[in-house]
Protein backbone atom coordinates (compact mmCIF):
# COMPACT_ATOMS: atom_id res chain seq x y z
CA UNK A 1 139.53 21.38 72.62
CA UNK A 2 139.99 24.83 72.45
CA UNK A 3 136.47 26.13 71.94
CA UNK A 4 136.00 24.37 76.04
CA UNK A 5 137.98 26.81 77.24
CA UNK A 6 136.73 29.69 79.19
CA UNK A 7 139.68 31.48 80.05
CA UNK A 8 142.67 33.39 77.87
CA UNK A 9 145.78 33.85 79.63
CA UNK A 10 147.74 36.68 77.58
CA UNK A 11 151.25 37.88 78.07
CA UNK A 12 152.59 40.91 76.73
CA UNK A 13 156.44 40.20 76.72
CA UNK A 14 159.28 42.73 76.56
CA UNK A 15 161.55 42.06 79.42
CA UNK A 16 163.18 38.45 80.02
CA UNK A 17 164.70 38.85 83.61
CA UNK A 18 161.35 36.93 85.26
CA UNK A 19 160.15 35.80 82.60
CA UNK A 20 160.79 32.11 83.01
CA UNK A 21 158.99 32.21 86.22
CA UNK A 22 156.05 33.22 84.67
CA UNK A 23 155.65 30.82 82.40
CA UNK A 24 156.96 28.17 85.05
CA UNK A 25 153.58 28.92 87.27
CA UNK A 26 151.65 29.04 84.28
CA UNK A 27 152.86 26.01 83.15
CA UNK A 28 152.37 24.43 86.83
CA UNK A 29 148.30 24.93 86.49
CA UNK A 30 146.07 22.21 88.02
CA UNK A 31 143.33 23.04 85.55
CA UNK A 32 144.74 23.34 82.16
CA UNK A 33 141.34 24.95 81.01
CA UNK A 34 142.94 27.79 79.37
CA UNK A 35 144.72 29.25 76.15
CA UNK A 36 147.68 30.73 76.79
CA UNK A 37 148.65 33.80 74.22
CA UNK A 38 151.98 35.64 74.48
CA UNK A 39 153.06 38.61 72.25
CA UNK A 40 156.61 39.51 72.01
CA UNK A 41 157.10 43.62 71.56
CA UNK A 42 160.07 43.51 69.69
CA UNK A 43 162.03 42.37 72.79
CA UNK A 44 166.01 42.50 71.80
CA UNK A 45 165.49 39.28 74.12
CA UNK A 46 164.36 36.31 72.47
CA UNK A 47 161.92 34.05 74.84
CA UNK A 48 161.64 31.05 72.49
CA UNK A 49 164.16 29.07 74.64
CA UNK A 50 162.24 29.43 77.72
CA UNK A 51 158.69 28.59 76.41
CA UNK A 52 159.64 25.79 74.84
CA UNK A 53 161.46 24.67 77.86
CA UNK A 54 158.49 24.94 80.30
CA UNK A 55 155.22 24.51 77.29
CA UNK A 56 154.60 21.94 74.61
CA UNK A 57 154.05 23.53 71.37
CA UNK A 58 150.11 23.18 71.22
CA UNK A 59 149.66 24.68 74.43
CA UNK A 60 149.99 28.21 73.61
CA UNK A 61 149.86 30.88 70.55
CA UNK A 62 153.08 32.58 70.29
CA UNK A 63 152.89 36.14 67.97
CA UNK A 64 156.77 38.19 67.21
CA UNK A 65 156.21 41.33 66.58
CA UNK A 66 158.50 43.61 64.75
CA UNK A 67 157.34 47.04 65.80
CA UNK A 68 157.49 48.20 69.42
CA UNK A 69 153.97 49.58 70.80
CA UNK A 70 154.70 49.05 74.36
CA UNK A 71 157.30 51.72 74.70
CA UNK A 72 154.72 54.44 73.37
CA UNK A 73 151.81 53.23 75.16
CA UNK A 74 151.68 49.88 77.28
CA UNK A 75 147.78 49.56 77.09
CA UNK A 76 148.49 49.58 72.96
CA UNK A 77 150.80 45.96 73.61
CA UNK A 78 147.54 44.53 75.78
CA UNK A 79 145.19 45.37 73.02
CA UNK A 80 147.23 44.30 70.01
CA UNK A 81 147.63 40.74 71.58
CA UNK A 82 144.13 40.39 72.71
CA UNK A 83 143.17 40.93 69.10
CA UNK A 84 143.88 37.34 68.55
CA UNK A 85 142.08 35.99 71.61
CA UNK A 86 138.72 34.57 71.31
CA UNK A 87 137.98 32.99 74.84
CA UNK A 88 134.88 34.60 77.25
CA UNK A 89 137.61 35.63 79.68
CA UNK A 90 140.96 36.72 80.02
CA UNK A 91 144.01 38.12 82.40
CA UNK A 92 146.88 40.04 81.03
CA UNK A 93 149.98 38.67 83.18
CA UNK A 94 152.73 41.02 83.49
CA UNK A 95 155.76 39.30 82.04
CA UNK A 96 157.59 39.08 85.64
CA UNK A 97 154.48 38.23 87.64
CA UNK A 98 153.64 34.80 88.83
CA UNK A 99 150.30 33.09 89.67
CA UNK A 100 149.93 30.42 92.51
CA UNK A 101 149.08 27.00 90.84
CA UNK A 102 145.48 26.82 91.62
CA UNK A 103 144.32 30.27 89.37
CA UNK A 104 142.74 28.86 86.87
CA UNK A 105 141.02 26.06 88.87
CA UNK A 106 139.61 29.14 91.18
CA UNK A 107 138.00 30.81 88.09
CA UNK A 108 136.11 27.66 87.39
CA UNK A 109 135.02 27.62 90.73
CA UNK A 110 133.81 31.13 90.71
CA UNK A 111 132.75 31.13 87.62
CA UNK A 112 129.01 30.02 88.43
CA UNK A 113 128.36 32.74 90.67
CA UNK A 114 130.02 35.38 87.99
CA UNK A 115 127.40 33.96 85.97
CA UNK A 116 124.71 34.19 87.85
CA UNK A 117 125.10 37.97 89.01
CA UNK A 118 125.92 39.25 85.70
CA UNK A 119 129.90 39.97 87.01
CA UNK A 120 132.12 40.68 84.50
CA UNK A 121 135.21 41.65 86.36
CA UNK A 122 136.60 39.00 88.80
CA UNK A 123 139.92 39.91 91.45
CA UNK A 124 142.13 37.64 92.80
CA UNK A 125 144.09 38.22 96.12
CA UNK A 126 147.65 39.42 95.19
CA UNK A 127 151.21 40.07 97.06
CA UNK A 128 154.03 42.40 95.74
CA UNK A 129 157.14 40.44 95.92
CA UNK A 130 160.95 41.47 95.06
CA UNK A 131 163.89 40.43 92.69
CA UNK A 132 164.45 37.50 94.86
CA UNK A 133 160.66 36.61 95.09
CA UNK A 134 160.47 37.76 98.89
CA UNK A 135 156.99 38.78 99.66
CA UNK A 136 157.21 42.71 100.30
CA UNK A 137 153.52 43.04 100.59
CA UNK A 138 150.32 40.67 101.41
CA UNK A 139 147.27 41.82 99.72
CA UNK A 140 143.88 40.30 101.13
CA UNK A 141 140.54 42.00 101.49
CA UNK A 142 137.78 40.55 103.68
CA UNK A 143 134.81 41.72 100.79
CA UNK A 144 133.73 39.36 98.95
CA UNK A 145 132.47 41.60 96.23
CA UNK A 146 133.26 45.15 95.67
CA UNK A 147 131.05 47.80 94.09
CA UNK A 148 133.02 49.56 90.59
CA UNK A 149 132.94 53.00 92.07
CA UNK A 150 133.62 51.94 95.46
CA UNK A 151 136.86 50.26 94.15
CA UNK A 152 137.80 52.95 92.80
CA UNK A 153 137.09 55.37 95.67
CA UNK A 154 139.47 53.18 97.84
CA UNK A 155 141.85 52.85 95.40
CA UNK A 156 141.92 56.59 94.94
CA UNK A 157 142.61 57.11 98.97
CA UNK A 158 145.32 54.39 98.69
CA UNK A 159 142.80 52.21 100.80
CA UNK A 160 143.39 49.38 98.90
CA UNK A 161 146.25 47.92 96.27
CA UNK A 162 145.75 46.80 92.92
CA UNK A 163 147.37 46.41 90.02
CA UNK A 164 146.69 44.33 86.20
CA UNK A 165 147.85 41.24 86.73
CA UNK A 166 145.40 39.85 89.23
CA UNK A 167 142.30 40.60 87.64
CA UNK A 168 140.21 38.78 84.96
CA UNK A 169 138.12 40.49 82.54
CA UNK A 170 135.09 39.29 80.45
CA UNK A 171 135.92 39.64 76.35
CA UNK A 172 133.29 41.16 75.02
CA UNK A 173 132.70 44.13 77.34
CA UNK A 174 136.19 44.96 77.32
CA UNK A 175 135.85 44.82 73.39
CA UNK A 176 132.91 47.51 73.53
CA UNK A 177 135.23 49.83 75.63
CA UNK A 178 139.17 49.11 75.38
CA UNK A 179 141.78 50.63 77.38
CA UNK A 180 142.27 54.18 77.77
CA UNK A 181 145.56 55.35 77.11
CA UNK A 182 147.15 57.31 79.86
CA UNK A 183 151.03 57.31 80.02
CA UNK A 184 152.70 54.83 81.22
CA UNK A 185 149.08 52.81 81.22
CA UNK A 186 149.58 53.87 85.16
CA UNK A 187 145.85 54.18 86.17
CA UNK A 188 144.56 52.20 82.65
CA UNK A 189 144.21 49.07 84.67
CA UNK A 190 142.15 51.20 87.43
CA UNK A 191 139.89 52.86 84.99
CA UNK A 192 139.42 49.35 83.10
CA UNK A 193 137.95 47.45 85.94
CA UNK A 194 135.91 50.63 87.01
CA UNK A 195 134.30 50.25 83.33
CA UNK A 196 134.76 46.83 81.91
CA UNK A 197 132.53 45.96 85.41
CA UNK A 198 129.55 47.91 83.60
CA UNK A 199 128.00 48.86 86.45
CA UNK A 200 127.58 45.15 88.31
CA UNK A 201 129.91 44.13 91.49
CA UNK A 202 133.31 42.88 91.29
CA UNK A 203 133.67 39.52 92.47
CA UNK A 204 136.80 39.52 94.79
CA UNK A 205 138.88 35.67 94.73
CA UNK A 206 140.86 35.01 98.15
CA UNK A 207 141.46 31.30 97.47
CA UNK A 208 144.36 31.97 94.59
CA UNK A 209 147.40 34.07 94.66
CA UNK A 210 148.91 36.71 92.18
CA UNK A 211 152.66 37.74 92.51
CA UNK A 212 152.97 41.07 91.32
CA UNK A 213 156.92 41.57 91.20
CA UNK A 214 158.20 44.99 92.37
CA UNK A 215 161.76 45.70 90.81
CA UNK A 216 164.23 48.38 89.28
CA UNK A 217 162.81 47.27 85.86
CA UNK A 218 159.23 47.65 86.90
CA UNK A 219 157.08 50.35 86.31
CA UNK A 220 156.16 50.44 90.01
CA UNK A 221 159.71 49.77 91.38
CA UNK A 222 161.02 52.54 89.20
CA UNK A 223 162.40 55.59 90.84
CA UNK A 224 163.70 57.00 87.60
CA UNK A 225 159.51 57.19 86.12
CA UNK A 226 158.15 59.18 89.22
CA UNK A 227 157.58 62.46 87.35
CA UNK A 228 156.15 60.05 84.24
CA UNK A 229 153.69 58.41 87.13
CA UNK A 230 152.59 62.08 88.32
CA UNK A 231 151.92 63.14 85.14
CA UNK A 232 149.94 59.83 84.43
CA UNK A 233 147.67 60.66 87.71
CA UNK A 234 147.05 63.90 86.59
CA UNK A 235 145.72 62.60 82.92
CA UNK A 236 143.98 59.97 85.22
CA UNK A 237 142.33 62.68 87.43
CA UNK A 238 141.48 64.66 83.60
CA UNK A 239 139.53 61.72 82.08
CA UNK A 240 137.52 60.50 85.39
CA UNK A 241 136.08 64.21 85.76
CA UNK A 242 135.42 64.91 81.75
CA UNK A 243 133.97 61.60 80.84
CA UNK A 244 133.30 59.55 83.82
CA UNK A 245 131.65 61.96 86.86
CA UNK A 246 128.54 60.14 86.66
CA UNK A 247 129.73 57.50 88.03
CA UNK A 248 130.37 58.87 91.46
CA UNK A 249 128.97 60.70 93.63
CA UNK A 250 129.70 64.62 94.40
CA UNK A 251 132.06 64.51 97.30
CA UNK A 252 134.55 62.55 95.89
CA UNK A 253 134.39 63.98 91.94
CA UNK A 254 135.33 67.41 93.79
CA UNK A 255 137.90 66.09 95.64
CA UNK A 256 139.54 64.39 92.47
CA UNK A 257 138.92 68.29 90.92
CA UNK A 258 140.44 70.16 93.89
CA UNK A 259 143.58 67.60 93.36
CA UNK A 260 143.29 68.04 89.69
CA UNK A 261 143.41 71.57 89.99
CA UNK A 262 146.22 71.69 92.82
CA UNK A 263 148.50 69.50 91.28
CA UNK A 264 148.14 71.40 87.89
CA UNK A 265 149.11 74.51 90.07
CA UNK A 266 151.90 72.68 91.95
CA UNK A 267 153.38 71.49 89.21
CA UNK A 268 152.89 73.53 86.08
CA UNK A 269 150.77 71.31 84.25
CA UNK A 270 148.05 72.96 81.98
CA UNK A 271 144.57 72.85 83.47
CA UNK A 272 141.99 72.91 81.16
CA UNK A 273 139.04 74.85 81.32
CA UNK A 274 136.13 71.91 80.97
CA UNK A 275 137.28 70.05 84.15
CA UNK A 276 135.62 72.97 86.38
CA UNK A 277 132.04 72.65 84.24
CA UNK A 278 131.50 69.67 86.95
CA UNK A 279 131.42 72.49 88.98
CA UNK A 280 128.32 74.30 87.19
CA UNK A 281 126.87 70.89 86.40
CA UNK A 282 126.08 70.80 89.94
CA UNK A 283 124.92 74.32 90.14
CA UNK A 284 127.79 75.25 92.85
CA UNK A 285 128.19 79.10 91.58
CA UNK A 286 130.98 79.95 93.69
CA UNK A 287 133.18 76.87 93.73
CA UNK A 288 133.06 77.51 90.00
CA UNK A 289 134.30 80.88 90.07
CA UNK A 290 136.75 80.36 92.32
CA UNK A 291 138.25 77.19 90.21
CA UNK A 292 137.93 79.20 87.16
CA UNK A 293 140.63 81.83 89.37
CA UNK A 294 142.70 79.29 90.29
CA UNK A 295 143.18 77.88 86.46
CA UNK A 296 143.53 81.90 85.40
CA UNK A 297 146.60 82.00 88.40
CA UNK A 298 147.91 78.31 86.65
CA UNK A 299 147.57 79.42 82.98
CA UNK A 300 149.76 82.16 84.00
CA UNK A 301 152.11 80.17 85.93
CA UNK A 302 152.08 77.70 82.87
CA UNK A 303 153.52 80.64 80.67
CA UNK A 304 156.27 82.04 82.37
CA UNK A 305 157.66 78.24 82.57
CA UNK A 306 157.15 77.68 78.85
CA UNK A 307 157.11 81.98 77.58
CA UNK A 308 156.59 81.76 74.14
């Protein structure tokens, strides 16, 4: 019965070139304890074929839409599909990612000790692997749990990788906060397990594997999105100091400022003014006034590329 199940697996499908290998290792479960949901973005690329290849029909809800979200904002595909899902848990699986057969059974087995420590944000080991499913990268941490802010510190100095697909959220505090739209989504998958973790560990799965697939068509493979990706970290950098400074501790908000700010210089990008109150927040006079010069020096630099 559905109402058993703990777990939501959700797909948000656009491109078909992996797809079948997707659903083939979701398909190949040894716990069939979850509801699979997949929402096709107005793909020109019809996936019917495949799913009913690999998936009997009352295995999975399938939803066609007819607008494209995904091509404005990724994180707008995740949320529209997980509308529909009404399971404690669930992982968004990028539609060219794979898990290792034994995923779902290592939620179960986890799932007792998310329980008991109030976790809400569980992550699985995970390689990056090519077009031909060679493994580029292998992925494993020796924590066992992971403090939210300490995540994202190491994720921040490119200590650790992470991306979506191997992570699995609980429902209803993701619900409460949703995704925040940066472009691309490049850093929304960061930010979300920084929040939808609510302040409590992250509980960190080495028994299972995620595939994340690295390719031309990817996101992260892409060559072609690199200025897209910049401008992504520098909305990234923008929302972590105006809404979510609290959450760290001083040395490392005015680090992400400093880059803020330098980036925004290097590149032209329009600094805004509110970033540098974290600056007078913590009563540090003269860092302030000297940010406050820099973004005078950028505003300038801003206007000669775009005179009006």
């Amino acid at each position: 019965m559905i109402h058993q199940n703990k777990l939501a697996i959700v797909i948000p499908y656009y491109k078909i070139d992996f797809f079948e290998e997707t659903i083939q290792s979701v398909a190949a479960q040894t716990n069939k304890n979850f509801v699979l949901y997949i929402g096709n973005d107005a793909s020109p690329d019809d996936p019917a074929r495949i799913i009913e290849k690999h998936l009997p029909p009352e295995s999975y809800h399938y939803f066609e839409y007819k607008d494209n979200v995904g091509g404005k904002n990724l994180a707008l595909q995740w949320e529209r599909v997980l509308e529909n899902v009404k399971e404690e848990w669930f992982q968004i699986l990028g539609d060219d990612d794979v898990i290792s057969e034994n995923f779902v059974e290592e939620f179960y087995n986890h799932l007792q000790t998310a329980t008991s420590k109030n976790i809400s944000v569980m992550k699985f080991s995970h390689q990056w692997i090519d077009e031909k499913n060679k493994v580029i990268e292998n992925f494993a941490y020796h924590f066992s749990e992971l403090k939210p802010s300490e995540f994202f510190i190491k994720k921040y100095n490119h200590e650790i990788q992470s991306s979506l697909s191997e992570n699995i959220f609980k429902l209803d505090i993701y619900k409460k906060i949703k995704f925040e739209k940066i472009t691309l989504a490049w850093g929304s998958d960061d930010l979300a397990i920084l929040l939808f973790a609510a302040g409590n560990s992250i509980l960190y799965i080495k028994n299972s594997i995620v595939k994340v697939r690295i390719s031309g068509s990817s996101i992260s493979g892409s060559l072609y999105l690199s200025d897209e990706k910049q401008k992504a970290y520098f909305e990234l950098r923008e929302i972590l100091i105006s809404k979510y400074s609290s959450l760290f501790d001083y040395p490392f908000m005015s680090k992400v400022v400093e880059d803020y700010l330098n980036f925004s210089y290097y590149k032209k990008y329009n600094a805004r003014y509110t970033v540098i109150f974290y600056y007078l927040k913590h009563l540090k006079i003269k860092t302030f006034l000297k940010a406050l010069k820099k973004i005078y020096y950028i505003k300038k630099k801003c206007l000669q590329k775009y005179p009006s």
